[in-house]
PDB file of N, CA and C in Angstrom:
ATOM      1  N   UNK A   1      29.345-269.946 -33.710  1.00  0.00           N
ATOM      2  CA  UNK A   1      28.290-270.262 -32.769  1.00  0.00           C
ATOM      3  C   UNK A   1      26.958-269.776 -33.323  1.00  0.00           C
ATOM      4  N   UNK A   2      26.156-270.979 -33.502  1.00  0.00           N
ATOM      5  CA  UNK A   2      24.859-269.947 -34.193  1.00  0.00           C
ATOM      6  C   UNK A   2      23.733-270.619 -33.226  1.00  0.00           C
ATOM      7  N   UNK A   3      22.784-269.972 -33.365  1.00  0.00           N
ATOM      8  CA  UNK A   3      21.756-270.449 -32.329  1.00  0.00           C
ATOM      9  C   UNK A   3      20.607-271.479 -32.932  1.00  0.00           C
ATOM     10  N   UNK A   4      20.158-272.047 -32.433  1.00  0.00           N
ATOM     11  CA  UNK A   4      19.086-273.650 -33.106  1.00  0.00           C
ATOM     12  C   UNK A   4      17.822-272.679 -33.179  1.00  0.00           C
ATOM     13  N   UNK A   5      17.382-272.563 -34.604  1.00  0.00           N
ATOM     14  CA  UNK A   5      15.860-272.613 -34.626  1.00  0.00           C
ATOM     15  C   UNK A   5      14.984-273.514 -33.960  1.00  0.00           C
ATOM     16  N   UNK A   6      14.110-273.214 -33.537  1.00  0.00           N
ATOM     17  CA  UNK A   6      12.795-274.058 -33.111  1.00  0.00           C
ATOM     18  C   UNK A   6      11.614-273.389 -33.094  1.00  0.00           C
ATOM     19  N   UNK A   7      10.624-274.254 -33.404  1.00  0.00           N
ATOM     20  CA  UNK A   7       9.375-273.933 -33.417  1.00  0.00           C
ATOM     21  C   UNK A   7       8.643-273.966 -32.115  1.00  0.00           C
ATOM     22  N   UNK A   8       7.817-273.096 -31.756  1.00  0.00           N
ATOM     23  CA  UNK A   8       7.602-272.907 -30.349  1.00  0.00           C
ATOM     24  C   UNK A   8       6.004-272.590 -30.353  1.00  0.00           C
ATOM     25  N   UNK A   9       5.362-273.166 -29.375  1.00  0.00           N
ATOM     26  CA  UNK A   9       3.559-272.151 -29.128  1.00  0.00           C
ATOM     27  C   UNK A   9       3.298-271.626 -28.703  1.00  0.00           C
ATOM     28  N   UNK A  10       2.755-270.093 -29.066  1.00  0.00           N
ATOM     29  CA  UNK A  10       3.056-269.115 -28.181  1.00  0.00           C
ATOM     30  C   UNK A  10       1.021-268.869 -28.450  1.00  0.00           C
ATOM     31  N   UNK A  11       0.894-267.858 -27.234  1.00  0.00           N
ATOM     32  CA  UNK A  11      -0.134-267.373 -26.987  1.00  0.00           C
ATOM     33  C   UNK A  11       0.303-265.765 -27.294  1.00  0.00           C
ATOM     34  N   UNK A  12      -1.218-264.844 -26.926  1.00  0.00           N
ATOM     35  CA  UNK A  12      -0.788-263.518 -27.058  1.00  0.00           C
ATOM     36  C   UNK A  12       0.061-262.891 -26.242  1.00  0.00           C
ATOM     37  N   UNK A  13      -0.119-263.356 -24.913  1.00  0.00           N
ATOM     38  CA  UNK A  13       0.969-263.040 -24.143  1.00  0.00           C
ATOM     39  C   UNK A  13       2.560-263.436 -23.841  1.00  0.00           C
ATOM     40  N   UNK A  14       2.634-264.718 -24.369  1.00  0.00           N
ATOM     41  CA  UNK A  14       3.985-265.334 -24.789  1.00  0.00           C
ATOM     42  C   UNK A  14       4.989-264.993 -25.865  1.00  0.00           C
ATOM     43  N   UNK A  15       3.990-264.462 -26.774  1.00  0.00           N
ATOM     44  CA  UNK A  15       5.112-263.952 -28.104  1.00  0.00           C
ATOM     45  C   UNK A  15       6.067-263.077 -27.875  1.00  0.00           C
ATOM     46  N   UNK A  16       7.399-263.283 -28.555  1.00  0.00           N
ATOM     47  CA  UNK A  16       8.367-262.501 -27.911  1.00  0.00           C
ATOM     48  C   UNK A  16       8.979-261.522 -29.239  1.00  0.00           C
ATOM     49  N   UNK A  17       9.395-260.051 -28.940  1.00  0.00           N
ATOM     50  CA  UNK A  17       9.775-259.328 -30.512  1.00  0.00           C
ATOM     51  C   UNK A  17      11.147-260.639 -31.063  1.00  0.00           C
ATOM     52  N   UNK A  18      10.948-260.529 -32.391  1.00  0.00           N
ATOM     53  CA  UNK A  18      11.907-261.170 -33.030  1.00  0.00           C
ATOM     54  C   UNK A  18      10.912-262.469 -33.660  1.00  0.00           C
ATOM     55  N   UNK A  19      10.335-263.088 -32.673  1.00  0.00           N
ATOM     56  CA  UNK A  19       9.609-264.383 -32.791  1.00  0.00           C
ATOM     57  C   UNK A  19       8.998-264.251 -34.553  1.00  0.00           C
ATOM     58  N   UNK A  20       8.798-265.230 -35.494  1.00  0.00           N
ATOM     59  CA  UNK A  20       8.617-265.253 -36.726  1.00  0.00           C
ATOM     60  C   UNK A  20       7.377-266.053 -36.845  1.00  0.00           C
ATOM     61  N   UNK A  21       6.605-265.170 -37.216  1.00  0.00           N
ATOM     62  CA  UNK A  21       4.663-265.712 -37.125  1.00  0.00           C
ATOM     63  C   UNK A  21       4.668-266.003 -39.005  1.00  0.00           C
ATOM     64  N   UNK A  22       4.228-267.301 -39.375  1.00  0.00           N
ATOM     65  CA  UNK A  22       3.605-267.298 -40.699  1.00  0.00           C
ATOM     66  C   UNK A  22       2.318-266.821 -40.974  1.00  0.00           C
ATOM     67  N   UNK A  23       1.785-265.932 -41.614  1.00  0.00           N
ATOM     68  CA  UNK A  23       0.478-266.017 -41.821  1.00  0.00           C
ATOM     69  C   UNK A  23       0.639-265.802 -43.599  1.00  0.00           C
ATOM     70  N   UNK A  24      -0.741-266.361 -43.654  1.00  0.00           N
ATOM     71  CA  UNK A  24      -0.778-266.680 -45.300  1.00  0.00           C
ATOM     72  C   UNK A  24       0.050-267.089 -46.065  1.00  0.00           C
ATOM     73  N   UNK A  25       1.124-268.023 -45.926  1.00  0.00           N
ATOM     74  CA  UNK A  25       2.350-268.252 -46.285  1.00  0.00           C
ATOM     75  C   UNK A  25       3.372-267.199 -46.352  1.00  0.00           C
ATOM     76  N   UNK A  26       3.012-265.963 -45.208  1.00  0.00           N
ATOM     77  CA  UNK A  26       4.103-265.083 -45.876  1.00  0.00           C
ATOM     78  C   UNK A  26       4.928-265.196 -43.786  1.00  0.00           C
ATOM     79  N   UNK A  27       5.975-265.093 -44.231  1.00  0.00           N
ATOM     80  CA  UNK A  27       6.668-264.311 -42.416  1.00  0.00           C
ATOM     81  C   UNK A  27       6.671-262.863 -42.106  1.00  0.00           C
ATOM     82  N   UNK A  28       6.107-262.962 -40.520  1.00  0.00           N
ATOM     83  CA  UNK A  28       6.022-261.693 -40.318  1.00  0.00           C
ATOM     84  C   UNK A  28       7.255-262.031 -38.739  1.00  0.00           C
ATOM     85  N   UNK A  29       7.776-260.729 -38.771  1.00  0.00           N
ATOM     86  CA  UNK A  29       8.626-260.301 -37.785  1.00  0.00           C
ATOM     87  C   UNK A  29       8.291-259.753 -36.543  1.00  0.00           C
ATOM     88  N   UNK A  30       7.994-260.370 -35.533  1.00  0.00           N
ATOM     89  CA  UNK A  30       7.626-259.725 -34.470  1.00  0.00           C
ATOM     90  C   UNK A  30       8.346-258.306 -34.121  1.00  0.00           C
ATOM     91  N   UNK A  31       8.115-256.812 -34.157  1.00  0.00           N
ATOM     92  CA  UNK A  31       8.940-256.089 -33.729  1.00  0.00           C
ATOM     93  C   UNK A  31       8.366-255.597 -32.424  1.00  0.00           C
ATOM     94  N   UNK A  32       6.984-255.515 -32.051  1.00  0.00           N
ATOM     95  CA  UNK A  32       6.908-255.274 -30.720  1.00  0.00           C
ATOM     96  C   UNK A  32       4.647-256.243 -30.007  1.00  0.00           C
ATOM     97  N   UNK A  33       5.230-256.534 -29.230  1.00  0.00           N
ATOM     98  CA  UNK A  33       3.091-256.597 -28.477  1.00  0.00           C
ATOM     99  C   UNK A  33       3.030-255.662 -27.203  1.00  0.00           C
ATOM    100  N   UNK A  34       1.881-255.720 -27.499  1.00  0.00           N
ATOM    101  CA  UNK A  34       1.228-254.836 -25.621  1.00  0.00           C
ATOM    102  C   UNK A  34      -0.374-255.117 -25.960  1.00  0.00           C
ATOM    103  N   UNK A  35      -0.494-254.777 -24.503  1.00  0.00           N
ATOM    104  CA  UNK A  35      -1.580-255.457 -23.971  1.00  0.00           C
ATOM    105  C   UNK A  35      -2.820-254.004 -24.385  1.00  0.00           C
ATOM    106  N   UNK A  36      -4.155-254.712 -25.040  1.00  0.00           N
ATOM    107  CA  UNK A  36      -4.764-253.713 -25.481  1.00  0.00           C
ATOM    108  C   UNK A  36      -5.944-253.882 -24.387  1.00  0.00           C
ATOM    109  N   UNK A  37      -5.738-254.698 -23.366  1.00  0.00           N
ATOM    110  CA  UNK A  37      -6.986-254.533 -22.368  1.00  0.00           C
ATOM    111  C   UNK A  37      -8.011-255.811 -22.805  1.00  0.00           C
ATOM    112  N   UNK A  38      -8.721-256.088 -21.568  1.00  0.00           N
ATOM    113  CA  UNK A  38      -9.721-257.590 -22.116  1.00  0.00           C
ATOM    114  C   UNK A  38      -9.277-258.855 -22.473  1.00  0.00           C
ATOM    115  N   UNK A  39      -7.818-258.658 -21.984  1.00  0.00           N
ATOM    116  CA  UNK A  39      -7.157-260.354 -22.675  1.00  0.00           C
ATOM    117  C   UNK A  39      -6.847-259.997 -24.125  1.00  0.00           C
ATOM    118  N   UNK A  40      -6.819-258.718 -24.852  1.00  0.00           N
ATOM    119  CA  UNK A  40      -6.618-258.581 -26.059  1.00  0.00           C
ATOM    120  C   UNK A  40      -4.870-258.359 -26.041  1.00  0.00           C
ATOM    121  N   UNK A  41      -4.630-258.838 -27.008  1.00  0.00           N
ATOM    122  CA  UNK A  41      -2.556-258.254 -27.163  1.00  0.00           C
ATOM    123  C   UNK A  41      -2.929-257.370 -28.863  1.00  0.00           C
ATOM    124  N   UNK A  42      -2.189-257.025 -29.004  1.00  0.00           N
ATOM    125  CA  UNK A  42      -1.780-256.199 -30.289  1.00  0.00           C
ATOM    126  C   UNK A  42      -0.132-256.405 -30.347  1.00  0.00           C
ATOM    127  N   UNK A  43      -0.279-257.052 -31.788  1.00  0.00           N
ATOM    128  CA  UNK A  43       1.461-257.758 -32.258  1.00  0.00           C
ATOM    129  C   UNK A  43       1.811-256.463 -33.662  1.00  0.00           C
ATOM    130  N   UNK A  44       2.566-255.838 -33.379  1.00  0.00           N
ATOM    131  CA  UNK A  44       3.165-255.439 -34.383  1.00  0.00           C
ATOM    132  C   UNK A  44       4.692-255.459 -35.133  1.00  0.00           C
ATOM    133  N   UNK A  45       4.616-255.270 -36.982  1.00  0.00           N
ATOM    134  CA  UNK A  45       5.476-256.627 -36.966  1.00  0.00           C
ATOM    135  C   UNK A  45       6.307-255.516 -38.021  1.00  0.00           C
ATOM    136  N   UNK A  46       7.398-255.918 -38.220  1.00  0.00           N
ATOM    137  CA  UNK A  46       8.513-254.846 -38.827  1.00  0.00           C
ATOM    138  C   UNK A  46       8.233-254.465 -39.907  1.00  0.00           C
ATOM    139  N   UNK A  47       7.256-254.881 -40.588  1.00  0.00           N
ATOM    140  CA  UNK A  47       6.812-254.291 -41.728  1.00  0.00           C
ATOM    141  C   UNK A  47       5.916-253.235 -41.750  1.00  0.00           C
ATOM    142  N   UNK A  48       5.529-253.185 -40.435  1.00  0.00           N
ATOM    143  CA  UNK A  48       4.402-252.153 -40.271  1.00  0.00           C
ATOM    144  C   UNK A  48       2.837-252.526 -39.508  1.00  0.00           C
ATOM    145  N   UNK A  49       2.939-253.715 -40.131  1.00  0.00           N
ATOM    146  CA  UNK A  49       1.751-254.210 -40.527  1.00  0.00           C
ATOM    147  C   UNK A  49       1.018-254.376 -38.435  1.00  0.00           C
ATOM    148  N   UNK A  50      -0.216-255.019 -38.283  1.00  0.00           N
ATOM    149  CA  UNK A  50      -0.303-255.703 -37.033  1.00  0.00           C
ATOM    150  C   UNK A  50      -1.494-256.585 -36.999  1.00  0.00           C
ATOM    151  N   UNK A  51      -1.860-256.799 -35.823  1.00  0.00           N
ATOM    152  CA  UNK A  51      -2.721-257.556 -35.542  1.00  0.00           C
ATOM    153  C   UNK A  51      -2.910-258.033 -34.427  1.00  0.00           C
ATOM    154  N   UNK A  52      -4.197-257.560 -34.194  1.00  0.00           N
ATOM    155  CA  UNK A  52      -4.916-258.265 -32.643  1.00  0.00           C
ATOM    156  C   UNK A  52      -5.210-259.415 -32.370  1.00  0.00           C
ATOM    157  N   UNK A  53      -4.743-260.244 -31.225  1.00  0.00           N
ATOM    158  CA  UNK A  53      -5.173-261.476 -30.821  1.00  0.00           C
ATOM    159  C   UNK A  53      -5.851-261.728 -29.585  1.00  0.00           C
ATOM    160  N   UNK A  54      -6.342-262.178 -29.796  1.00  0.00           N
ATOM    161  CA  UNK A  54      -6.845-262.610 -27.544  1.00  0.00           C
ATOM    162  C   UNK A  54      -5.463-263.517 -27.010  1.00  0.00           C
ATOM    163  N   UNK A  55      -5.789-263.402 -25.927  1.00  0.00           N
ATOM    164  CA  UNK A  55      -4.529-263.738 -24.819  1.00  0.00           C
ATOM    165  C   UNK A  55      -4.617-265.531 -25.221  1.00  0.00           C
ATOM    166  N   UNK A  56      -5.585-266.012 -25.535  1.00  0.00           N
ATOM    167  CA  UNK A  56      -6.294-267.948 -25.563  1.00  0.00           C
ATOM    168  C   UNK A  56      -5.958-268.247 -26.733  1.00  0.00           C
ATOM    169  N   UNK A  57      -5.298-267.349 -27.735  1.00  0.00           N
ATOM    170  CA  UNK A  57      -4.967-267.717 -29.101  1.00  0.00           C
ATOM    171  C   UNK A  57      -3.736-268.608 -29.298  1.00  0.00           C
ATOM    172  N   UNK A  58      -4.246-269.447 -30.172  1.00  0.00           N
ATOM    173  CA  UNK A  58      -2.696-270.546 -30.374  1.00  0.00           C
ATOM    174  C   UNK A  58      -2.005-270.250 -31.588  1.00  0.00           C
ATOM    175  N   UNK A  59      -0.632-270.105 -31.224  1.00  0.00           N
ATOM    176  CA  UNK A  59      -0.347-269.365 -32.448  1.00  0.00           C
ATOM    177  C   UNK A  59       1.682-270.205 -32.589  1.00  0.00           C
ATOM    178  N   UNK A  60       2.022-270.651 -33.822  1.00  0.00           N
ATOM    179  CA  UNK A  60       3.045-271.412 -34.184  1.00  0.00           C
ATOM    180  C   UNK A  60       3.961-270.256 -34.717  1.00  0.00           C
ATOM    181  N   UNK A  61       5.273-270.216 -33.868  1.00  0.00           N
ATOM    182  CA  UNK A  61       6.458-269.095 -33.645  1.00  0.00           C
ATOM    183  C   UNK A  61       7.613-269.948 -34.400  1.00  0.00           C
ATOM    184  N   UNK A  62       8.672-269.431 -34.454  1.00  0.00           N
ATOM    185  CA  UNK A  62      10.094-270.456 -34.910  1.00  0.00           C
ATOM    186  C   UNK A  62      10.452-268.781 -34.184  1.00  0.00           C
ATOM    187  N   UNK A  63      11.849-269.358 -33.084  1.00  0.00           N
ATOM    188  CA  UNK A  63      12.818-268.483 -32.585  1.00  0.00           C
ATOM    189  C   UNK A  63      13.798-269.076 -32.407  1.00  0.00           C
ATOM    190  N   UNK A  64      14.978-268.424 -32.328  1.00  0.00           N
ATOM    191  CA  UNK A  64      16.214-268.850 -32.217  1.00  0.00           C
ATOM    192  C   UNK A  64      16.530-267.979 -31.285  1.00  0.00           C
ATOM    193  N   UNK A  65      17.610-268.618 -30.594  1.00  0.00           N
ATOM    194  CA  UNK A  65      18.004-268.522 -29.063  1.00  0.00           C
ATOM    195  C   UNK A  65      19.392-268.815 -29.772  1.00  0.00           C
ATOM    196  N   UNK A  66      20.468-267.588 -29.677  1.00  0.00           N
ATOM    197  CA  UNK A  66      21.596-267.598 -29.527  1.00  0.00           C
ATOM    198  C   UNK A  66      22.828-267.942 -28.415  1.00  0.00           C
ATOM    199  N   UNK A  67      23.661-268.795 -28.806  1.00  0.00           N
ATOM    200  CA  UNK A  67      24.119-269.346 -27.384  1.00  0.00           C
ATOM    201  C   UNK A  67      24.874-268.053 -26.996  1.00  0.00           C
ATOM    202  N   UNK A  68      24.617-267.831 -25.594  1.00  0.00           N
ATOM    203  CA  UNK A  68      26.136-267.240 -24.969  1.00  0.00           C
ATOM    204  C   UNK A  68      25.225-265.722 -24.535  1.00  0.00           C
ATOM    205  N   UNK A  69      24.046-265.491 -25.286  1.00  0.00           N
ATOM    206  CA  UNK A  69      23.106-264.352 -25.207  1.00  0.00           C
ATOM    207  C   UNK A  69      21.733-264.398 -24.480  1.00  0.00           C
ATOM    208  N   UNK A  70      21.338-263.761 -23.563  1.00  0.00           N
ATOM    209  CA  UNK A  70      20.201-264.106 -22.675  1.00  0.00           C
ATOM    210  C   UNK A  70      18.908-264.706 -23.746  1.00  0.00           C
ATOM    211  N   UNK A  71      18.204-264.797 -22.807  1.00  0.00           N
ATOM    212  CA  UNK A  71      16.801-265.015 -23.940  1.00  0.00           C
ATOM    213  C   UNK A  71      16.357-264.357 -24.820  1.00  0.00           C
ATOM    214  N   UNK A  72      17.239-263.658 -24.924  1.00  0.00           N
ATOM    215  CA  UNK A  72      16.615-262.774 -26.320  1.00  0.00           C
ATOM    216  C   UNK A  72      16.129-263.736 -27.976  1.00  0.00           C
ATOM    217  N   UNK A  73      15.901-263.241 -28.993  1.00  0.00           N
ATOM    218  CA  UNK A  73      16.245-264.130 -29.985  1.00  0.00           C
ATOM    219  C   UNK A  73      17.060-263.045 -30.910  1.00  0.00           C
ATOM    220  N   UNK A  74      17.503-264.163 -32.002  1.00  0.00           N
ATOM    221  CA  UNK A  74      18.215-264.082 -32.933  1.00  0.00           C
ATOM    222  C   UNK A  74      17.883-262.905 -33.353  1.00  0.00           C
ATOM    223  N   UNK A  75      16.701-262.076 -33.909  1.00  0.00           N
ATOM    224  CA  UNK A  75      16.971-260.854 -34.735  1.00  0.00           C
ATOM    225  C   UNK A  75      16.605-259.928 -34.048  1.00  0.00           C
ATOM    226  N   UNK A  76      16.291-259.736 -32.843  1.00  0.00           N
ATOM    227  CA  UNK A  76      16.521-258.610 -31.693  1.00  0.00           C
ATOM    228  C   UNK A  76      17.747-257.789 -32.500  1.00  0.00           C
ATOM    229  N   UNK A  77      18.444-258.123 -32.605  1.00  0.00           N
ATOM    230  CA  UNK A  77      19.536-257.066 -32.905  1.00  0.00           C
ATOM    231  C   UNK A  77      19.511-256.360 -34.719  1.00  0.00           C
ATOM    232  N   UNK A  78      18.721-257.219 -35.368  1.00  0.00           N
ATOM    233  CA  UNK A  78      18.407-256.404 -36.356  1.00  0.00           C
ATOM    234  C   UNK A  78      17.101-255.857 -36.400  1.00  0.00           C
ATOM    235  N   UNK A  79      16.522-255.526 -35.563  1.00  0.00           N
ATOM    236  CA  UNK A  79      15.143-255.165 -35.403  1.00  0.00           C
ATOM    237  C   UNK A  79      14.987-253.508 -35.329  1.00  0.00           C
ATOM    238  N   UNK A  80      14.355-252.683 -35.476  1.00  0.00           N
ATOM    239  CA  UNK A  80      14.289-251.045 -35.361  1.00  0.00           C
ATOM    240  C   UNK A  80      14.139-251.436 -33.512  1.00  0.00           C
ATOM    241  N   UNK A  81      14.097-250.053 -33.034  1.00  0.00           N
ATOM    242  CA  UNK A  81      14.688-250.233 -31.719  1.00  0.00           C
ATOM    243  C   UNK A  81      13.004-249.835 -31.382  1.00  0.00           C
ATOM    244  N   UNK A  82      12.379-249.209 -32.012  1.00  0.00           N
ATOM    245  CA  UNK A  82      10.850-248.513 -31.863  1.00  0.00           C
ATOM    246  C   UNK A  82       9.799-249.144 -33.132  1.00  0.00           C
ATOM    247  N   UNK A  83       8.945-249.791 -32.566  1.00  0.00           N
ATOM    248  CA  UNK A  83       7.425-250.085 -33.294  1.00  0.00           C
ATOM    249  C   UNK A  83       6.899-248.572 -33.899  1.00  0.00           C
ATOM    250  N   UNK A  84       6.322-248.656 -34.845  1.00  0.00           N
ATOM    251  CA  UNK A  84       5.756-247.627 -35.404  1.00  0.00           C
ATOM    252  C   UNK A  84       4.578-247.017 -34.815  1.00  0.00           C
ATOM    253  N   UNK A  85       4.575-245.677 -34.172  1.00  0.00           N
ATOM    254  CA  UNK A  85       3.640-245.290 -33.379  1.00  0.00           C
ATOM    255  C   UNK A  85       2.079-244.991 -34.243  1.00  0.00           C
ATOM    256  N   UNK A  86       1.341-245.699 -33.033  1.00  0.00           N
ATOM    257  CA  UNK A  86       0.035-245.503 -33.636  1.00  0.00           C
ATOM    258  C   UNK A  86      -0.722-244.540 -33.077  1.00  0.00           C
ATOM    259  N   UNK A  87      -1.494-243.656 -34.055  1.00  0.00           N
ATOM    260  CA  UNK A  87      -2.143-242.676 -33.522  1.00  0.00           C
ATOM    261  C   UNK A  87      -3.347-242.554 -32.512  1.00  0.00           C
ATOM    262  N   UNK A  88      -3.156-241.678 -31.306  1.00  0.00           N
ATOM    263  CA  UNK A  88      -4.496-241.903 -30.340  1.00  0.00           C
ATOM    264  C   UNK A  88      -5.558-241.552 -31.181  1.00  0.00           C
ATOM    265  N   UNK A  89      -6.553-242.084 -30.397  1.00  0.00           N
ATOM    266  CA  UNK A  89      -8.381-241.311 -31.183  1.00  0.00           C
ATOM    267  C   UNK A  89      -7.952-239.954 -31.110  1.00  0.00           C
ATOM    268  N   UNK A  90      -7.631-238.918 -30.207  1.00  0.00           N
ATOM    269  CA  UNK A  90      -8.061-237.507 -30.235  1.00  0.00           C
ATOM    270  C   UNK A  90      -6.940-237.139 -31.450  1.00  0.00           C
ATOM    271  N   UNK A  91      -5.490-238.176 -31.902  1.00  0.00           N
ATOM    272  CA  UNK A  91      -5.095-237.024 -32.912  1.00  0.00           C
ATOM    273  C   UNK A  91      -5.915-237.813 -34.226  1.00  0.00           C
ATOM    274  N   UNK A  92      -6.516-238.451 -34.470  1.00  0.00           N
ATOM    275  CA  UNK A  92      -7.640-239.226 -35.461  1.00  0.00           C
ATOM    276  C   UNK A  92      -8.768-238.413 -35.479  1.00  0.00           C
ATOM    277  N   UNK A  93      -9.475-237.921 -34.518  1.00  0.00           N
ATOM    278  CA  UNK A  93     -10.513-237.150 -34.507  1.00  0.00           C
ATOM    279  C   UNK A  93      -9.974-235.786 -35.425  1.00  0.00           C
ATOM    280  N   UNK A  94      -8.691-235.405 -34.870  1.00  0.00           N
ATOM    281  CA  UNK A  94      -8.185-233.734 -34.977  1.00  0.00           C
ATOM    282  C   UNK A  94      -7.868-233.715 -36.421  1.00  0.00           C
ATOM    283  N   UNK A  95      -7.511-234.983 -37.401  1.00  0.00           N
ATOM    284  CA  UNK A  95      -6.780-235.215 -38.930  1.00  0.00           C
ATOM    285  C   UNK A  95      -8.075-235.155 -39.489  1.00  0.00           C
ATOM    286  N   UNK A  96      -9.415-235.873 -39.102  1.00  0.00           N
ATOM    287  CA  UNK A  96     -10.600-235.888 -39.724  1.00  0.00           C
ATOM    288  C   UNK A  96     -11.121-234.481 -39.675  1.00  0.00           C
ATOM    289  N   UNK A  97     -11.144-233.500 -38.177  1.00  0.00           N
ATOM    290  CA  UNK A  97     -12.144-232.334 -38.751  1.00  0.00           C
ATOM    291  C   UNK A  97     -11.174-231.564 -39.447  1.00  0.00           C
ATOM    292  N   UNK A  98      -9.654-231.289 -39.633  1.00  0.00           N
ATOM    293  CA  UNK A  98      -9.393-230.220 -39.963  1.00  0.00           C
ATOM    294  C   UNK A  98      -9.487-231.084 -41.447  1.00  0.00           C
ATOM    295  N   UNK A  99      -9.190-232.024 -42.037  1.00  0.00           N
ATOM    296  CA  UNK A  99      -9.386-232.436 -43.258  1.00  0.00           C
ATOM    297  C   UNK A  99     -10.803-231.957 -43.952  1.00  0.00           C
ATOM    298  N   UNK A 100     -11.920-232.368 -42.993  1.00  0.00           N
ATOM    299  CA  UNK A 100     -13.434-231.461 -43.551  1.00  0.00           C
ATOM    300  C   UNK A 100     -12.812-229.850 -43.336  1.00  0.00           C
ATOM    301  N   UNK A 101     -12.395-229.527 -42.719  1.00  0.00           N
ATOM    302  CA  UNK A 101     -11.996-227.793 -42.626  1.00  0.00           C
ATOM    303  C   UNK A 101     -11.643-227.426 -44.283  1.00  0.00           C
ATOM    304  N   UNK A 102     -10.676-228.489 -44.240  1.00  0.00           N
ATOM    305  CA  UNK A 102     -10.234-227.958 -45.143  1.00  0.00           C
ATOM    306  C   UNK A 102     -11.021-228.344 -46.788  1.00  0.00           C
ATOM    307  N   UNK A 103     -11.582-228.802 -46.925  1.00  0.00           N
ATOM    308  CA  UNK A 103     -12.521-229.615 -48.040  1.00  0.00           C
ATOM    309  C   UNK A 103     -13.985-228.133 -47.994  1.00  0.00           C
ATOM    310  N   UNK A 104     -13.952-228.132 -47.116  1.00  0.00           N
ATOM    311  CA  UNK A 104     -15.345-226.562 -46.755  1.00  0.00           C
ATOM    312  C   UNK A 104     -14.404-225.669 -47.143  1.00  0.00           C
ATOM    313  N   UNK A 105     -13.480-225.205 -46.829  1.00  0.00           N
ATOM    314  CA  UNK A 105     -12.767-224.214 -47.373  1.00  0.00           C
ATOM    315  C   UNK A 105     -12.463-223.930 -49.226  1.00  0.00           C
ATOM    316  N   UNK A 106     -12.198-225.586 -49.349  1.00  0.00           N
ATOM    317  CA  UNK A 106     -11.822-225.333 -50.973  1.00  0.00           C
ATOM    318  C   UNK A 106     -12.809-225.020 -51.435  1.00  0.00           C
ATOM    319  N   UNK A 107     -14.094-225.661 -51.065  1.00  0.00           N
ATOM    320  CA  UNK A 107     -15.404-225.802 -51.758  1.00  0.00           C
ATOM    321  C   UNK A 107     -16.200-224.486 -51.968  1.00  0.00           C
ATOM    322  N   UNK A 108     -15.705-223.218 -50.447  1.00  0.00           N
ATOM    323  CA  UNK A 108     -16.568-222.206 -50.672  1.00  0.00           C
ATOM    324  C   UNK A 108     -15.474-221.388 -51.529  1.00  0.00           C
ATOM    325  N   UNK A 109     -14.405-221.487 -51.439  1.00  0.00           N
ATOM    326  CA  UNK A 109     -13.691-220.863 -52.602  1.00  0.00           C
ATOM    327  C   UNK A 109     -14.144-220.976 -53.986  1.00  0.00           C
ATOM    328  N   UNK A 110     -14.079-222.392 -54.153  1.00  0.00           N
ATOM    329  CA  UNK A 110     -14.317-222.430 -55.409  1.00  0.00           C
ATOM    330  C   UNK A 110     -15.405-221.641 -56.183  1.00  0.00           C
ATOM    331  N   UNK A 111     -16.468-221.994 -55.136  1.00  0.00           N
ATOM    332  CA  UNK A 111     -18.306-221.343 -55.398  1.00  0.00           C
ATOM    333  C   UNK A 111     -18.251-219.495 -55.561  1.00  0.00           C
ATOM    334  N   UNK A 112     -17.409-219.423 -54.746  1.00  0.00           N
ATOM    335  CA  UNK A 112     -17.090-217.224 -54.438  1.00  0.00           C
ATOM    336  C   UNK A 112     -16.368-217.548 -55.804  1.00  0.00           C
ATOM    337  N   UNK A 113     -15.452-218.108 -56.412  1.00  0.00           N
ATOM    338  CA  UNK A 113     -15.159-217.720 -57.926  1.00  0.00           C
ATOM    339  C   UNK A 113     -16.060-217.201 -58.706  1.00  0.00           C
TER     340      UNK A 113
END
């Protein structure tokens, strides 16, 4: 029993994890979206990688729908179970000053040599 590919049009809010986006001739793997506010989605894709769309974006999917299995698609089940967490601003802010912390530190060392 295998399930029928098809090509499908999805918007930002329609895309589903698994769903298979071409861009630049390459496939990307839907592994997870959420809503970034403003009609914006954020798609991130098993490679790591992502990308923001507006909600009005037209965008060409291929999913497969396995018989006998809810709507899920086909590689739901080989997919990581967690998107790769992205860091808030405050721990982005906190990597930037202690990184200058630490760059002032080497620097007055070096100079007290």
């Amino acid at each position: 029993m295998t399930g029928q590919i098809r090509q499908v049009e999805v918007d930002g809010a329609s895309i589903r994890r698994g769903d298979v986006l071409t861009i630049g001739e390459r496939p990307f793997v839907v592994l997870d979206h959420a809503s970034l506010g403003d009609g914006e989605f954020g798609i991130t894709f098993v490679t790591g990688e992502s990308l923001s769309v507006r909600k009005a974006t037209a965008m060409t999917a291929l999913r497969t729908d396995v018989p006998g299995m809810r709507s899920r698609t086909f590689w739901v089940s080989r997919l990581p179970a967690h998107a790769h967490a992205l860091p808030t601003k405050g721990e982005i802010v906190a990597q930037v000053v202690v990184g200058c912390a630490l760059v002032v530190a080497i620097g007055l060392a070096v100079v007290a040599r």
